[in-house]
PDB file of N, CA and C in Angstrom:
ATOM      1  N   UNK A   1       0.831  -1.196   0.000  1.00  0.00           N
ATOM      2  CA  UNK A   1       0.000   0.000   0.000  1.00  0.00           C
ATOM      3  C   UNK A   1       0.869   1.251   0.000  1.00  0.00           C
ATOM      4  N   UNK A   2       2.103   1.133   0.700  1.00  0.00           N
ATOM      5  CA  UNK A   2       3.055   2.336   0.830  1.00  0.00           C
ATOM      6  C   UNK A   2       3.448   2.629   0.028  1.00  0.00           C
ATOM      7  N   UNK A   3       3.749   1.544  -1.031  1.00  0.00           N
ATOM      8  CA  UNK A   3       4.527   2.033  -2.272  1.00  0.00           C
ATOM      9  C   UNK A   3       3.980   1.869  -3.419  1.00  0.00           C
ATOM     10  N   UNK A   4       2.805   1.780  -3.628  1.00  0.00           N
ATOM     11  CA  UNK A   4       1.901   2.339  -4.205  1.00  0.00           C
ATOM     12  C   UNK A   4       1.158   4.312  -4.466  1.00  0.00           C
ATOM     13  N   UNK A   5       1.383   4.488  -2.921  1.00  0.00           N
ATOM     14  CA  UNK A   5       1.289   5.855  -2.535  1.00  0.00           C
ATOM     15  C   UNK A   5       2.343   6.606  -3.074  1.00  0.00           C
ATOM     16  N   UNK A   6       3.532   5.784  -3.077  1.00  0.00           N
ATOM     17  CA  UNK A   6       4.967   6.237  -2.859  1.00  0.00           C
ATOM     18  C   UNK A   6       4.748   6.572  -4.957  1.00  0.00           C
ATOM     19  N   UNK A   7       4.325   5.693  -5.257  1.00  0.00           N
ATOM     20  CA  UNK A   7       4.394   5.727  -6.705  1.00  0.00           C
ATOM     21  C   UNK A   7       3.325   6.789  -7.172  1.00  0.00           C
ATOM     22  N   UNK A   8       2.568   6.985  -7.009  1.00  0.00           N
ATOM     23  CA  UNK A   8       1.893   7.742  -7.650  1.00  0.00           C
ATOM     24  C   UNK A   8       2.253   9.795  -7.151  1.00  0.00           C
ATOM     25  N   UNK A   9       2.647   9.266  -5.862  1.00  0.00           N
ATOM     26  CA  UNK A   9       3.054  10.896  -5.322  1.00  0.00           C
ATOM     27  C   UNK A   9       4.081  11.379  -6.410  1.00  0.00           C
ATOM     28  N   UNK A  10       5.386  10.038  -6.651  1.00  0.00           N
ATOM     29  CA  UNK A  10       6.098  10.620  -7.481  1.00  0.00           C
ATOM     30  C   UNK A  10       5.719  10.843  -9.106  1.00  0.00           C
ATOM     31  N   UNK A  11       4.642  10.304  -9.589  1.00  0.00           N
ATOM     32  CA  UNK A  11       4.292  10.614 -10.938  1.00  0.00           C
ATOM     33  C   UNK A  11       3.936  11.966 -10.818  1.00  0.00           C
ATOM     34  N   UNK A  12       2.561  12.021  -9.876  1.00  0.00           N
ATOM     35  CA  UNK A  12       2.190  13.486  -9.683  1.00  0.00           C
ATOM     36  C   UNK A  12       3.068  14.364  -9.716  1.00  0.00           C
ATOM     37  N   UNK A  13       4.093  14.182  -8.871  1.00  0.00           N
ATOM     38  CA  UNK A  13       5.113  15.161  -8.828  1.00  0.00           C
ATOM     39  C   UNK A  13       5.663  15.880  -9.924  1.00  0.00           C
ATOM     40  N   UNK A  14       6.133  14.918 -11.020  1.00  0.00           N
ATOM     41  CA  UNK A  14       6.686  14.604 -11.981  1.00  0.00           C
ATOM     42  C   UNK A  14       5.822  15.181 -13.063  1.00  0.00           C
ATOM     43  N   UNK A  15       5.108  15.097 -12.982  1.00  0.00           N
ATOM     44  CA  UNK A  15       3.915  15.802 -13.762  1.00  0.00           C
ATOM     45  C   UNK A  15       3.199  16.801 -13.978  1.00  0.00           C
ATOM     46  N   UNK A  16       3.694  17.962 -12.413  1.00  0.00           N
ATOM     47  CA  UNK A  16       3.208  18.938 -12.086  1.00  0.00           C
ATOM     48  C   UNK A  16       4.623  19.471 -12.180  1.00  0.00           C
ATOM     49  N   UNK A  17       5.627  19.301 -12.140  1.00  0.00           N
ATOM     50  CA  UNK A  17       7.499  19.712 -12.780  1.00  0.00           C
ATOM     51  C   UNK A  17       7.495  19.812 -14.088  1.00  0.00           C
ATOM     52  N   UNK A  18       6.778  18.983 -14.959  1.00  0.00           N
ATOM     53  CA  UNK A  18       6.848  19.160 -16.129  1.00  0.00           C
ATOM     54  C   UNK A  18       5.842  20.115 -16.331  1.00  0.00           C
ATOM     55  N   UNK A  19       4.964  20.361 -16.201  1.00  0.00           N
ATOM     56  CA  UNK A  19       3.992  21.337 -16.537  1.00  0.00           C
ATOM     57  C   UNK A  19       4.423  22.881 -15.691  1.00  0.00           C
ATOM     58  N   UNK A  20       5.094  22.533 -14.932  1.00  0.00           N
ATOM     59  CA  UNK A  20       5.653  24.079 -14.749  1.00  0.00           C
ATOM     60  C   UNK A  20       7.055  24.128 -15.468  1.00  0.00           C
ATOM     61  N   UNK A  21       7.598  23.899 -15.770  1.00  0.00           N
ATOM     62  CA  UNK A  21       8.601  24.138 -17.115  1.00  0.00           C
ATOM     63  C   UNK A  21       8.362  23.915 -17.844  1.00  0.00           C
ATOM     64  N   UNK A  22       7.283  23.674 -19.000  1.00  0.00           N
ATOM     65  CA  UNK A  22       6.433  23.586 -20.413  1.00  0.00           C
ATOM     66  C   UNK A  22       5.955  25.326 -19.642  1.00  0.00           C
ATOM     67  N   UNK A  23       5.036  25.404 -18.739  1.00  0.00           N
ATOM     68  CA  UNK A  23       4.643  26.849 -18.994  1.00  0.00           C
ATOM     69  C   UNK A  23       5.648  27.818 -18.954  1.00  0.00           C
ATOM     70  N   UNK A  24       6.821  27.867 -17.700  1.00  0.00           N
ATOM     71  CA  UNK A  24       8.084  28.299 -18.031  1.00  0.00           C
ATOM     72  C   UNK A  24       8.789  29.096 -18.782  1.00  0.00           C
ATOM     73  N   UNK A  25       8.549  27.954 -19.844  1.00  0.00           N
ATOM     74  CA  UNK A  25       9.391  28.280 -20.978  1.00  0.00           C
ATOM     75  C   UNK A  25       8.865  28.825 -22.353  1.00  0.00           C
ATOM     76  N   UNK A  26       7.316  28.395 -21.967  1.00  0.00           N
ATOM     77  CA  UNK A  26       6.122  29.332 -23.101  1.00  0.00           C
ATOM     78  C   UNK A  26       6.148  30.599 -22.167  1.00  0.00           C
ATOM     79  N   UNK A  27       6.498  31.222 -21.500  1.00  0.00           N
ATOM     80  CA  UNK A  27       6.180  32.281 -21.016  1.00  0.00           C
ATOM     81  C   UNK A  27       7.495  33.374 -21.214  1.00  0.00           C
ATOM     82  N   UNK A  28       8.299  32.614 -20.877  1.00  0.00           N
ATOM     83  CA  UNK A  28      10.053  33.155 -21.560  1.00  0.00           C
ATOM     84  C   UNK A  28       9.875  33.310 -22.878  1.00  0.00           C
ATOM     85  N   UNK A  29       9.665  32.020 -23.904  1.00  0.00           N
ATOM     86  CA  UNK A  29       9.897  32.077 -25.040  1.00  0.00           C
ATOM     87  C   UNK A  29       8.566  32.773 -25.958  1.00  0.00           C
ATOM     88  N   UNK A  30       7.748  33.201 -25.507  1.00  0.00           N
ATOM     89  CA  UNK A  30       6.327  33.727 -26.446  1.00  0.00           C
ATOM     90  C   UNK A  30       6.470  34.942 -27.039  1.00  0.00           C
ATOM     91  N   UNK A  31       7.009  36.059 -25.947  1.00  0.00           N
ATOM     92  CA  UNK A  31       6.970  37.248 -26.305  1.00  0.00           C
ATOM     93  C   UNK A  31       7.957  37.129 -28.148  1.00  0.00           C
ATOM     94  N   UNK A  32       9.154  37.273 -27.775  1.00  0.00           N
ATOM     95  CA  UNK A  32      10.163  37.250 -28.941  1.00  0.00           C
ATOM     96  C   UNK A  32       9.752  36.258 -29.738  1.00  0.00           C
ATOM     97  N   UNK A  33       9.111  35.294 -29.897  1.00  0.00           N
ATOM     98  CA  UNK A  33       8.261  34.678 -31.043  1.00  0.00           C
ATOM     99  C   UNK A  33       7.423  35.396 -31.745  1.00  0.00           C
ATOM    100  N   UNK A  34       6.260  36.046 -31.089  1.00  0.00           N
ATOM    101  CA  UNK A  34       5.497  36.900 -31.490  1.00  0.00           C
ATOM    102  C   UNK A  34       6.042  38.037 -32.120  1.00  0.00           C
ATOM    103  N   UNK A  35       6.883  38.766 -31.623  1.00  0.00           N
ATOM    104  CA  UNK A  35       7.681  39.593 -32.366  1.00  0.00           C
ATOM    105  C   UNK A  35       9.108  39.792 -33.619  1.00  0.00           C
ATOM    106  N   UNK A  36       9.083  38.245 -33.398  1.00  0.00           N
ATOM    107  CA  UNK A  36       9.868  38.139 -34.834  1.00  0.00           C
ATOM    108  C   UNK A  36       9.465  38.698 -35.949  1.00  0.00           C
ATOM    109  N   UNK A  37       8.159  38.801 -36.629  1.00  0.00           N
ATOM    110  CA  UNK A  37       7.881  39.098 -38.101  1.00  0.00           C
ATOM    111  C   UNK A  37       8.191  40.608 -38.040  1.00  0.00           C
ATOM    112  N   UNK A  38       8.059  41.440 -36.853  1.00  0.00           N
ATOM    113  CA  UNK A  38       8.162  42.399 -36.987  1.00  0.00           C
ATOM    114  C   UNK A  38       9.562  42.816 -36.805  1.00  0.00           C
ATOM    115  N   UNK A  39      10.529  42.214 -36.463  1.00  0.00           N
ATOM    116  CA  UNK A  39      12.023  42.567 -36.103  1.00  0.00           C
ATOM    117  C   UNK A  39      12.431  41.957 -37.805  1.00  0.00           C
ATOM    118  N   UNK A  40      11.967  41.150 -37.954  1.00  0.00           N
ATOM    119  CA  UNK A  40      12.474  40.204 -39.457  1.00  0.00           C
ATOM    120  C   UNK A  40      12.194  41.598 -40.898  1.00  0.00           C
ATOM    121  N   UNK A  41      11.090  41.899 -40.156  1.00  0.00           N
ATOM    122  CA  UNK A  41      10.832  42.811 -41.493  1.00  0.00           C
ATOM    123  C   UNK A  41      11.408  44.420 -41.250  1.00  0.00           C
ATOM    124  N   UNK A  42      11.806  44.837 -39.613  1.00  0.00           N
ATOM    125  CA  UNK A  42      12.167  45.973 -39.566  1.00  0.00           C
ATOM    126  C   UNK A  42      13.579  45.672 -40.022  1.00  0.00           C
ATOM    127  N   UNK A  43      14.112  44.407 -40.176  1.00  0.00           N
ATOM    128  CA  UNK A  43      16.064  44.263 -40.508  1.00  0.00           C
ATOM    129  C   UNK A  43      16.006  44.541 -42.604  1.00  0.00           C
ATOM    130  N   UNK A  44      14.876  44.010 -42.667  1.00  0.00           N
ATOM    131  CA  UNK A  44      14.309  44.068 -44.298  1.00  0.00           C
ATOM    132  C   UNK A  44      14.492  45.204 -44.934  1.00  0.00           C
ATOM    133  N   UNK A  45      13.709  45.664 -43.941  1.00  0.00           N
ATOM    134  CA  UNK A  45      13.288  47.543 -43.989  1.00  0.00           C
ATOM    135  C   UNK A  45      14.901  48.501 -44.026  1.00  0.00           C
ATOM    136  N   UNK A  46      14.988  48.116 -43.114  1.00  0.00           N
ATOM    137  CA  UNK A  46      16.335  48.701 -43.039  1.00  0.00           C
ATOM    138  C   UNK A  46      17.799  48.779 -44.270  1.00  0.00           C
ATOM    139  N   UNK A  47      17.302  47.339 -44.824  1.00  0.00           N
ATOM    140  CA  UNK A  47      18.330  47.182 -45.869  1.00  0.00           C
ATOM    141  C   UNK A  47      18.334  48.644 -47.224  1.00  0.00           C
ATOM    142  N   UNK A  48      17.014  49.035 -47.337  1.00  0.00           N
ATOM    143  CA  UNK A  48      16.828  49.768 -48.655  1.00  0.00           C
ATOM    144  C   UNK A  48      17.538  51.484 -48.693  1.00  0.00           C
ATOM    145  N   UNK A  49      18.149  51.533 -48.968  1.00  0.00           N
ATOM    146  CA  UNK A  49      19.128  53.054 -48.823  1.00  0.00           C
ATOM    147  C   UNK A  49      18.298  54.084 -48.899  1.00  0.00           C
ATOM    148  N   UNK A  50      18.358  54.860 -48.419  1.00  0.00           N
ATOM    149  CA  UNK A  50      17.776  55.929 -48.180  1.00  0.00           C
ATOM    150  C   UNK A  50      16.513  56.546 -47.384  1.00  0.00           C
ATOM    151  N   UNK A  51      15.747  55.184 -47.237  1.00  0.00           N
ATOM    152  CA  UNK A  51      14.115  55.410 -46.682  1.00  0.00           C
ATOM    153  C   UNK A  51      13.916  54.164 -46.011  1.00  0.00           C
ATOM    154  N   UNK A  52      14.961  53.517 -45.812  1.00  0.00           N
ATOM    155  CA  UNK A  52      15.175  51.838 -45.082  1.00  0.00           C
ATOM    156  C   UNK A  52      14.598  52.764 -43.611  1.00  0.00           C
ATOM    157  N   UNK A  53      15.162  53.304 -43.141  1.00  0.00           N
ATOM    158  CA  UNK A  53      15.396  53.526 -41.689  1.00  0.00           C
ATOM    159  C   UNK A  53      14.295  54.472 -41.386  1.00  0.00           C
ATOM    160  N   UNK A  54      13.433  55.283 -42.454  1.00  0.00           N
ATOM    161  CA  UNK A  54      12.083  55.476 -41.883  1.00  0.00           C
ATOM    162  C   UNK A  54      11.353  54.685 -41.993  1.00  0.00           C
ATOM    163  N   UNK A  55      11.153  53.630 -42.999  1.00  0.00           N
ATOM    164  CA  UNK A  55      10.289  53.039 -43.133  1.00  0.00           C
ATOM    165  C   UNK A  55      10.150  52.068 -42.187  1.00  0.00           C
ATOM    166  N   UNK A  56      11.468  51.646 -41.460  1.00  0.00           N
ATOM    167  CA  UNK A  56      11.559  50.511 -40.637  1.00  0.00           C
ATOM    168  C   UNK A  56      11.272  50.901 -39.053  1.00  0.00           C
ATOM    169  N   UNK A  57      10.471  51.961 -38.669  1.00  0.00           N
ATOM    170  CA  UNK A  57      10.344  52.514 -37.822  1.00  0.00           C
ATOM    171  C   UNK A  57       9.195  52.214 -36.829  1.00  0.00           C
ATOM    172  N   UNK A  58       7.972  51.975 -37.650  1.00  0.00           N
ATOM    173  CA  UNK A  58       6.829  51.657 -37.189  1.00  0.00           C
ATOM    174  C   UNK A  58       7.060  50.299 -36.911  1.00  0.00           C
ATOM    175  N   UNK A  59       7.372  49.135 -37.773  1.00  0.00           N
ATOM    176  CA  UNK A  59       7.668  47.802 -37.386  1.00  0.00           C
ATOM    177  C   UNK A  59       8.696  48.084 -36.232  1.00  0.00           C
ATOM    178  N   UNK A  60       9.387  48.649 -35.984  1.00  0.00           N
ATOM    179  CA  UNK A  60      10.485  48.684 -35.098  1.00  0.00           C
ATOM    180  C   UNK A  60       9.867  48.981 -33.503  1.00  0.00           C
ATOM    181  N   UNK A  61       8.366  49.821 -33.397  1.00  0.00           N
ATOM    182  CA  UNK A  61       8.205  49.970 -32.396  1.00  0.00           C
ATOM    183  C   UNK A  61       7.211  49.228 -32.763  1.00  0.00           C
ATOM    184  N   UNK A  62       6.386  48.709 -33.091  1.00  0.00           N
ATOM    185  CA  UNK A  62       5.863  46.915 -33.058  1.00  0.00           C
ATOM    186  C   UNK A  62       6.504  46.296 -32.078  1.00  0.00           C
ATOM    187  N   UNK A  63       7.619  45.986 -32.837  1.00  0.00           N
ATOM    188  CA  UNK A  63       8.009  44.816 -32.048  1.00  0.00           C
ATOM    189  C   UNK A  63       8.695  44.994 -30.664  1.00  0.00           C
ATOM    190  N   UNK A  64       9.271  46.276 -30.841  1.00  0.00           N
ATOM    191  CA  UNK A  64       9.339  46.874 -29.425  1.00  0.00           C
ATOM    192  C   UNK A  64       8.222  46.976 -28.333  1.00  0.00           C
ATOM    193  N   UNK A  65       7.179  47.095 -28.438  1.00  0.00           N
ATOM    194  CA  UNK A  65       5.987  47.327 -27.619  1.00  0.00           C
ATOM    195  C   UNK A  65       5.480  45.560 -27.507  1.00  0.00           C
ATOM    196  N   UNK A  66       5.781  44.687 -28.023  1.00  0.00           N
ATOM    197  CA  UNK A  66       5.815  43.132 -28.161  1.00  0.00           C
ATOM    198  C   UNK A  66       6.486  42.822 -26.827  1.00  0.00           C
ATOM    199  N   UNK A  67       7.862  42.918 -27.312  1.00  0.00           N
ATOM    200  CA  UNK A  67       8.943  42.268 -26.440  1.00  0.00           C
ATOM    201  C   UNK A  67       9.895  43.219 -26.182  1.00  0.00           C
ATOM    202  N   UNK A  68      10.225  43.834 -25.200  1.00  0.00           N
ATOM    203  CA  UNK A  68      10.863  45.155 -24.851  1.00  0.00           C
ATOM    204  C   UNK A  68      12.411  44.396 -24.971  1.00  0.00           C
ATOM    205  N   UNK A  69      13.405  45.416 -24.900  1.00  0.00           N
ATOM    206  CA  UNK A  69      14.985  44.055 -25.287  1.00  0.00           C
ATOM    207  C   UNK A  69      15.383  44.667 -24.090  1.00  0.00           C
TER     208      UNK A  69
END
């Protein structure tokens, strides 16, 4: 009976460890996911001479207001 108890405390355990590092790491890793298209396209933006660096401005505070660096 003890180690029966003994077994399932440790699954639980084990199970509630994994689910707090799965959320963890969606919570670390979400922001800067979400804000990639907009950093991807403000580096885009940026490439074109002359009007790169206004144009890349608005995406730039996109993704800034996303995921602050």
């Amino acid at each position: 009976m003890m180690a029966r108890r003994r077994r399932l405390w440790e699954q639980m355990t084990e199970r509630i460890t994994r689910a707090i590092t799965v959320l963890a790491l969606l919570h670390l890793a979400g922001c800067g996911v979400v804000a990639a298209p907009c950093r991807v396209t403000s580096a885009v933006l940026d490439m074109v001479p002359l009007v790169g660096h206004v144009a890349a401005t608005p995406t730039d505070a996109c993704a800034e207001a996303i995921d602050p660096k």
